[in-house]
C-alpha atoms as a PDB file:
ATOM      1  CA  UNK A   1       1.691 -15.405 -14.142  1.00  0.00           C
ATOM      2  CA  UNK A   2       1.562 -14.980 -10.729  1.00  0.00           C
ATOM      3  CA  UNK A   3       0.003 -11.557 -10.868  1.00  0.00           C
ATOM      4  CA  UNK A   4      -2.874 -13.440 -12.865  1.00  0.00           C
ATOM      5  CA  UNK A   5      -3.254 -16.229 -10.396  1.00  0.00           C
ATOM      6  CA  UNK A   6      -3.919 -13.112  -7.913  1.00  0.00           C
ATOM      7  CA  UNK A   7      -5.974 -11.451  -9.707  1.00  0.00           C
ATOM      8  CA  UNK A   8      -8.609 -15.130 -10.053  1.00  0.00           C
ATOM      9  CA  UNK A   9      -8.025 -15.492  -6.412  1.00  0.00           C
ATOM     10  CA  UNK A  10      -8.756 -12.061  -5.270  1.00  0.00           C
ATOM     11  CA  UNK A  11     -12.238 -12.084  -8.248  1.00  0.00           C
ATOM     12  CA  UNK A  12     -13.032 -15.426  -6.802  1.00  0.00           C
ATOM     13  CA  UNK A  13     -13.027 -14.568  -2.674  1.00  0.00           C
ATOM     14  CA  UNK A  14     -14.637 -10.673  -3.394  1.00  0.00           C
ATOM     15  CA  UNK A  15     -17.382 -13.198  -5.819  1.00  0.00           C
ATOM     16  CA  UNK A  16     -17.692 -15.130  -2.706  1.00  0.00           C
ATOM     17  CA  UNK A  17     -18.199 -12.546  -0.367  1.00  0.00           C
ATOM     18  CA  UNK A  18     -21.330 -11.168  -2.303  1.00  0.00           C
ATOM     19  CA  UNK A  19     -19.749  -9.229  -5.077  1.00  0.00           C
ATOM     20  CA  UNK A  20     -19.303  -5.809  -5.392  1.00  0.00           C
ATOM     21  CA  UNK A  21     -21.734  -2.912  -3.740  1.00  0.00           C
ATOM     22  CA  UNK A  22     -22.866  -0.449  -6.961  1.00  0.00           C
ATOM     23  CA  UNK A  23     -21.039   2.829  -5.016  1.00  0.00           C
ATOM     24  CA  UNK A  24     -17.567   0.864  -5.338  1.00  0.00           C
ATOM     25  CA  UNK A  25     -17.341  -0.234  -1.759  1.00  0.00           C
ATOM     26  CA  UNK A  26     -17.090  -3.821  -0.822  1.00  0.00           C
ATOM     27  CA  UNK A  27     -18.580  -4.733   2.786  1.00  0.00           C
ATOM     28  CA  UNK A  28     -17.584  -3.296   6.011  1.00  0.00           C
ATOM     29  CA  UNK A  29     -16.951   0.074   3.686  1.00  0.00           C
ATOM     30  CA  UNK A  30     -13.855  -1.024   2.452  1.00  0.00           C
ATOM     31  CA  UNK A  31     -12.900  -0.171  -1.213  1.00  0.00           C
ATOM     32  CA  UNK A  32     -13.970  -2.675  -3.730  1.00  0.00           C
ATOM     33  CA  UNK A  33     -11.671  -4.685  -5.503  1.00  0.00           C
ATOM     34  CA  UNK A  34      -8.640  -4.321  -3.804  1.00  0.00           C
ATOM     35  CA  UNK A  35      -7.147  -7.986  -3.758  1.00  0.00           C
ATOM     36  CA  UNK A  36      -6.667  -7.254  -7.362  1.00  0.00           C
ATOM     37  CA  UNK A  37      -3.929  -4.399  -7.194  1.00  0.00           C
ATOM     38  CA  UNK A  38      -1.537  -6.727  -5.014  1.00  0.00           C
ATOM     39  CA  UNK A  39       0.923  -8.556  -6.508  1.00  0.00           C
ATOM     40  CA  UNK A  40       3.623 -11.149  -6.729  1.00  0.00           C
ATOM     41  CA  UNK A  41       3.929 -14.074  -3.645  1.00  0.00           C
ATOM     42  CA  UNK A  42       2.488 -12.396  -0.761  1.00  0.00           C
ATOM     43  CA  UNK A  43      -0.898 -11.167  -1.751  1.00  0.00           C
ATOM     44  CA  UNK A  44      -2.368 -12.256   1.334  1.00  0.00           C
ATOM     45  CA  UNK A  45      -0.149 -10.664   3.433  1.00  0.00           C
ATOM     46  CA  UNK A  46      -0.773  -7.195   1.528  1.00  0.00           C
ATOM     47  CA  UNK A  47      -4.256  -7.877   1.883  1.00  0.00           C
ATOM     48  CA  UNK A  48      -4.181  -8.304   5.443  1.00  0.00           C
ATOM     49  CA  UNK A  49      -1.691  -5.391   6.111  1.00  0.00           C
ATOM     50  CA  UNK A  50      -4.540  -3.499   4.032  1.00  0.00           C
ATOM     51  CA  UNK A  51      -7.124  -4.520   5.878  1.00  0.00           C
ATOM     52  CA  UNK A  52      -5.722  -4.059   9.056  1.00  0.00           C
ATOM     53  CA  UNK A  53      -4.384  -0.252   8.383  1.00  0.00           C
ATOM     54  CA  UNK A  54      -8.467   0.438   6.926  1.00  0.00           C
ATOM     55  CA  UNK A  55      -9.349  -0.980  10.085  1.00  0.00           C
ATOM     56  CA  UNK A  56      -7.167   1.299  12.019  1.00  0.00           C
ATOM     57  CA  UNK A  57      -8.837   4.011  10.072  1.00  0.00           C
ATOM     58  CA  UNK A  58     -12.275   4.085   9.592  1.00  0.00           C
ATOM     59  CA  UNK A  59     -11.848   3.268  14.042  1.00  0.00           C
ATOM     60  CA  UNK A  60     -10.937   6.679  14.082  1.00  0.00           C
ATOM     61  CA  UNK A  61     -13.769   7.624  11.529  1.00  0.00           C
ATOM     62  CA  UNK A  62     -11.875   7.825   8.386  1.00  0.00           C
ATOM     63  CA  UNK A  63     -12.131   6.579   4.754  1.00  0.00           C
ATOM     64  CA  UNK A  64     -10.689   3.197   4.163  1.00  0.00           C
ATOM     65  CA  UNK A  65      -8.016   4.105   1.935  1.00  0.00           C
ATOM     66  CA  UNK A  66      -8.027   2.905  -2.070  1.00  0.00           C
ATOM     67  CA  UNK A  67      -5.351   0.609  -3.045  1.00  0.00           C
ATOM     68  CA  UNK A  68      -3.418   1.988  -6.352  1.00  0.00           C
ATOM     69  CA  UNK A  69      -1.813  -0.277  -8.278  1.00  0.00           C
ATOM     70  CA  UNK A  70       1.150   2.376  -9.575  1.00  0.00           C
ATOM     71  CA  UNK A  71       1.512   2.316  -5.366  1.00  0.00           C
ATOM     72  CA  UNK A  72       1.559  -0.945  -4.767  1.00  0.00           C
ATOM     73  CA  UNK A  73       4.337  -1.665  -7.429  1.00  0.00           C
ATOM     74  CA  UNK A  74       6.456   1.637  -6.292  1.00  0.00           C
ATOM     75  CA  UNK A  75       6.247  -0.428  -2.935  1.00  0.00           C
ATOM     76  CA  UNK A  76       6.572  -3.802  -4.033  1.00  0.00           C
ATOM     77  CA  UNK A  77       9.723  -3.081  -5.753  1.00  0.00           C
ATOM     78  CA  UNK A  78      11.142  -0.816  -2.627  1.00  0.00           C
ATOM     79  CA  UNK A  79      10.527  -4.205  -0.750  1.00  0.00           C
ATOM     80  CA  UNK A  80      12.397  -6.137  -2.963  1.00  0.00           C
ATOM     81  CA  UNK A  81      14.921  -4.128  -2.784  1.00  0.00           C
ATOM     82  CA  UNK A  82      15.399  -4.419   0.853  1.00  0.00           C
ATOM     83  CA  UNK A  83      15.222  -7.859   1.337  1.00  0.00           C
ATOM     84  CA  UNK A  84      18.152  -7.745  -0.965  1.00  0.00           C
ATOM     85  CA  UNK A  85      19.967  -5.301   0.996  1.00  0.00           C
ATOM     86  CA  UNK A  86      19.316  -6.947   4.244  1.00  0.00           C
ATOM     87  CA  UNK A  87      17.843  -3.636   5.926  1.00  0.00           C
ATOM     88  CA  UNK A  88      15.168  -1.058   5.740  1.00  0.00           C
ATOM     89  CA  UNK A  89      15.691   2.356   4.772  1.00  0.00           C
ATOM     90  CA  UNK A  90      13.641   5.039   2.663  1.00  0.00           C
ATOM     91  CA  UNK A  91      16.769   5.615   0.796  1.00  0.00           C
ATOM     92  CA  UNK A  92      18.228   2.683  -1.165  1.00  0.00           C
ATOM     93  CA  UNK A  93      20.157   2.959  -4.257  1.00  0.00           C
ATOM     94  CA  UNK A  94      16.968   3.588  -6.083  1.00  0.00           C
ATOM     95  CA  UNK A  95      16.442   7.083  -4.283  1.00  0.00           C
ATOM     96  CA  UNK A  96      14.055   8.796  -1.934  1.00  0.00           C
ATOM     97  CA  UNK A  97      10.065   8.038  -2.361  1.00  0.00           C
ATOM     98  CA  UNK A  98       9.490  11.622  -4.110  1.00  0.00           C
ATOM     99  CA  UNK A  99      12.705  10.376  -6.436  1.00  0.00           C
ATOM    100  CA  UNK A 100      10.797   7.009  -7.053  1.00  0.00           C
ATOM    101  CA  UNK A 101       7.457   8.837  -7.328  1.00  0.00           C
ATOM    102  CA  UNK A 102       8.539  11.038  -9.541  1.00  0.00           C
ATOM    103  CA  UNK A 103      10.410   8.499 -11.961  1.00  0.00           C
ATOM    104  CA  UNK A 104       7.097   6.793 -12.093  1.00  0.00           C
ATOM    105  CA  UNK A 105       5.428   9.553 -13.422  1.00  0.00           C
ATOM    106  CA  UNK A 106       2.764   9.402 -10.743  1.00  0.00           C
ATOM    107  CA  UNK A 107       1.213  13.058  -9.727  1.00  0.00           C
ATOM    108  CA  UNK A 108       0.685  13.058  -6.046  1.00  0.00           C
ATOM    109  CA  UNK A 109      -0.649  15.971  -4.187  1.00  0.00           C
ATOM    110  CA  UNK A 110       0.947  14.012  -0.995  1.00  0.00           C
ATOM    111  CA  UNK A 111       3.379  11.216  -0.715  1.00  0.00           C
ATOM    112  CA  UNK A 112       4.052   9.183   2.831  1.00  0.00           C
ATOM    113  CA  UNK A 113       6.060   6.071   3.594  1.00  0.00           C
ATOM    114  CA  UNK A 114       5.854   3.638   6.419  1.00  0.00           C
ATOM    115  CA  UNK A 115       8.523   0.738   6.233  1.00  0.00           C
ATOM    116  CA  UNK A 116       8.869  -2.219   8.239  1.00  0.00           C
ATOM    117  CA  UNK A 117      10.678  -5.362   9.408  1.00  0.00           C
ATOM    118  CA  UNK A 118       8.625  -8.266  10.808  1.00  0.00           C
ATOM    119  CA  UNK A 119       8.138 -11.770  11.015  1.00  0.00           C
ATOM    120  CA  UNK A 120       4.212 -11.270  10.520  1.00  0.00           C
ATOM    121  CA  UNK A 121       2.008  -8.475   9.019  1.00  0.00           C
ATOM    122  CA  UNK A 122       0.117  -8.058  12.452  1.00  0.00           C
ATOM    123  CA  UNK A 123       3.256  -7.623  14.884  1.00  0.00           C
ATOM    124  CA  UNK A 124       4.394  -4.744  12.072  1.00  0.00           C
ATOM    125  CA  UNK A 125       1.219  -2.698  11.942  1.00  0.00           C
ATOM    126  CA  UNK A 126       1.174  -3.102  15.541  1.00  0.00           C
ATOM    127  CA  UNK A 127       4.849  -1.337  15.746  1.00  0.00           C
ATOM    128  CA  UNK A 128       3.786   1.086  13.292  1.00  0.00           C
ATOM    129  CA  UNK A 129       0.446   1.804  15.457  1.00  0.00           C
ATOM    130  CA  UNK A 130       3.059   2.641  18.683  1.00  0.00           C
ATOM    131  CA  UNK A 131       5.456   4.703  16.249  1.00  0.00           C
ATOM    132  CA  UNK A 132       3.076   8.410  16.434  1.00  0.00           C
ATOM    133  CA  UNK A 133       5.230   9.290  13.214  1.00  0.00           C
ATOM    134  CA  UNK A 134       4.238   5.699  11.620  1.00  0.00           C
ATOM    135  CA  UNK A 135       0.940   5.958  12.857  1.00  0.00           C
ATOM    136  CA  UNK A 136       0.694   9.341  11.508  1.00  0.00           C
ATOM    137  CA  UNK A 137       0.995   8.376   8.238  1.00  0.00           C
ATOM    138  CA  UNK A 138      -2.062   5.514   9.025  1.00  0.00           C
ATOM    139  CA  UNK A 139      -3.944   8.076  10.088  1.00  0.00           C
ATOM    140  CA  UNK A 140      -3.583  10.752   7.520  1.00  0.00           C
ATOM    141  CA  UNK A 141      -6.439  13.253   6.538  1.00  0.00           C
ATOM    142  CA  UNK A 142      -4.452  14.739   3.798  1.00  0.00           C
ATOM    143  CA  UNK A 143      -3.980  10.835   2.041  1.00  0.00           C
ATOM    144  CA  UNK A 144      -6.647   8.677  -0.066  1.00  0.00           C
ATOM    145  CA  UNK A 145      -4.515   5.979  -1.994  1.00  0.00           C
ATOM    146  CA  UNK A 146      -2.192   3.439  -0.908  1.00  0.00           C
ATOM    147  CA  UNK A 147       0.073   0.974  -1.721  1.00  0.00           C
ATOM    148  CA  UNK A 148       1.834  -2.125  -0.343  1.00  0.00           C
ATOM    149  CA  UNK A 149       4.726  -3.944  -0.973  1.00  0.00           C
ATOM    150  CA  UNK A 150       5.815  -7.149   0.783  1.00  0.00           C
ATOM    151  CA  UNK A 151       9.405  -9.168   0.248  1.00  0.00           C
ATOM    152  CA  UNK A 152      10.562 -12.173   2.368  1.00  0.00           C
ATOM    153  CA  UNK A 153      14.106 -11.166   2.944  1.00  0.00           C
ATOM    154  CA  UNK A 154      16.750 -14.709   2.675  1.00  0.00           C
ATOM    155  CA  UNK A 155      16.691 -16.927   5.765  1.00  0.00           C
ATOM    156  CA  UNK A 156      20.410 -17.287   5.598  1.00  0.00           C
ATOM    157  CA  UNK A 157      20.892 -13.294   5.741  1.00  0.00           C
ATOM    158  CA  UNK A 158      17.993 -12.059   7.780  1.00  0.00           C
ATOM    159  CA  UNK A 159      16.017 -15.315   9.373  1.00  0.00           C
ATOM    160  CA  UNK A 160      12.868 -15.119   7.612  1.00  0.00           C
ATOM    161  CA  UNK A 161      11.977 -11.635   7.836  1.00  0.00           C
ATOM    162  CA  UNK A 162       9.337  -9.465   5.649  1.00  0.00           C
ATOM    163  CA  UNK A 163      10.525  -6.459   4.691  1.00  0.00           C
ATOM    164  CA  UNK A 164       7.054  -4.023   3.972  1.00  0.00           C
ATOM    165  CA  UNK A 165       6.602  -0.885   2.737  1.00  0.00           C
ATOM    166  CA  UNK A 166       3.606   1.094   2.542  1.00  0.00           C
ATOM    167  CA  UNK A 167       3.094   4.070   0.445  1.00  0.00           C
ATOM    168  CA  UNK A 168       0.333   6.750   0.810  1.00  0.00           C
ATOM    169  CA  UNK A 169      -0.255   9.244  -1.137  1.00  0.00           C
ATOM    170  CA  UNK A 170      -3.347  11.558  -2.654  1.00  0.00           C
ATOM    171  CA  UNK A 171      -3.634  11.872  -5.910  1.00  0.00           C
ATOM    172  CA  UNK A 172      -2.849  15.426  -7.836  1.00  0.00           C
ATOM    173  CA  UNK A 173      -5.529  16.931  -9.806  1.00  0.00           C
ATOM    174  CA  UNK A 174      -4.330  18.646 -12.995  1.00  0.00           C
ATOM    175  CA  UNK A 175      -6.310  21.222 -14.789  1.00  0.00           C
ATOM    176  CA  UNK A 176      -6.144  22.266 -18.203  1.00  0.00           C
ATOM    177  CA  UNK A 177      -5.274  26.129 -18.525  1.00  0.00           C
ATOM    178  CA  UNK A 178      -9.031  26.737 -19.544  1.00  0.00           C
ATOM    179  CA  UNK A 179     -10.288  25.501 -16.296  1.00  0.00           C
ATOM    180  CA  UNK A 180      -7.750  27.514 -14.404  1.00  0.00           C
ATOM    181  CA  UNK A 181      -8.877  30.665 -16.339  1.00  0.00           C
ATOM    182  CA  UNK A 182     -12.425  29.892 -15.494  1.00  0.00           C
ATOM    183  CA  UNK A 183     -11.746  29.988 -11.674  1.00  0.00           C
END
């Protein structure tokens, strides 16, 4: 339900912003119909952590990146799983990104992970920003696609905390053995 409720919100403020440009880019040259691929309580903040990171981007005179919504629920449920854990680390019970990547079934070309502890989405990106491996993965030519994953960790265990995760990857082309021959 709450994935539907995010979906009316995110129709309703991209319909209030003007709609959709016809080459798939909303204003500002960010990717169209992004609000759509977040999910679960903190939409907003995975909007804003998406906006801010295409921001950081297309500064430096890259693409925005595309949200993916196999991403965004590879990094929603990494989230989740730290805020149950009480810590961040890329390798929870659930295995490594490439081990979660690849148990999803989703063909990357290039996988990256940023994770994060923060009390807001704006003090994180700006510790990933000062992090040059973090910021390296913001910054990535070899990336298209991402995906973001936010969990508010128990104020009892870890005072209010979000626990984020963002995954980048580009996607992998695959070829049938006819087009392969043909090259």
């Amino acid at each position: 339900m709450c994935l539907k409720k995010a979906f009316i919100f995110a129709f309703s403020a991209l319909f209030a912003a003007g709609g959709l440009a016809s080459n798939g880019y909303a204003r500002d040259g960010f990717p169209a119909g992004l609000a759509a691929q977040a999910f679960g309580p903190n939409v907003v903040q995975c909007e804003e952590l998406l906006r801010l990171t295409n921001q950081s981007r297309t500064a430096q005179g890259l693409l925005p990146l595309i949200s993916d919504a196999a991403l965004t629920k590879l990094a929603q449920e990494h989230a989740e799983e730290m805020s149950k854990q009480g810590f961040i680390s890329h390798d929870l019970p659930s295995g490594s990104i490439f081990a979660r990547m690849n148990r999803a079934g989703y063909k990357y070309e290039t996988v990256r992970e940023n994770l994060a502890r923060a009390r807001v989405v704006s003090y994180a990106h700006s510790a990933l920003l000062k992090s040059p491996g973090h910021k390296a993965n913001i910054l990535a030519t070899d990336i298209s696609h991402i995906g973001i994953g936010i969990a508010k960790g128990d104020p009892a265990a870890s005072g209010d905390y979000l626990y984020i995760v963002e995954v980048f990857a580009s996607l992998r082309n695959d070829y049938e053995p006819s087009q392969v021959k043909a090259e």
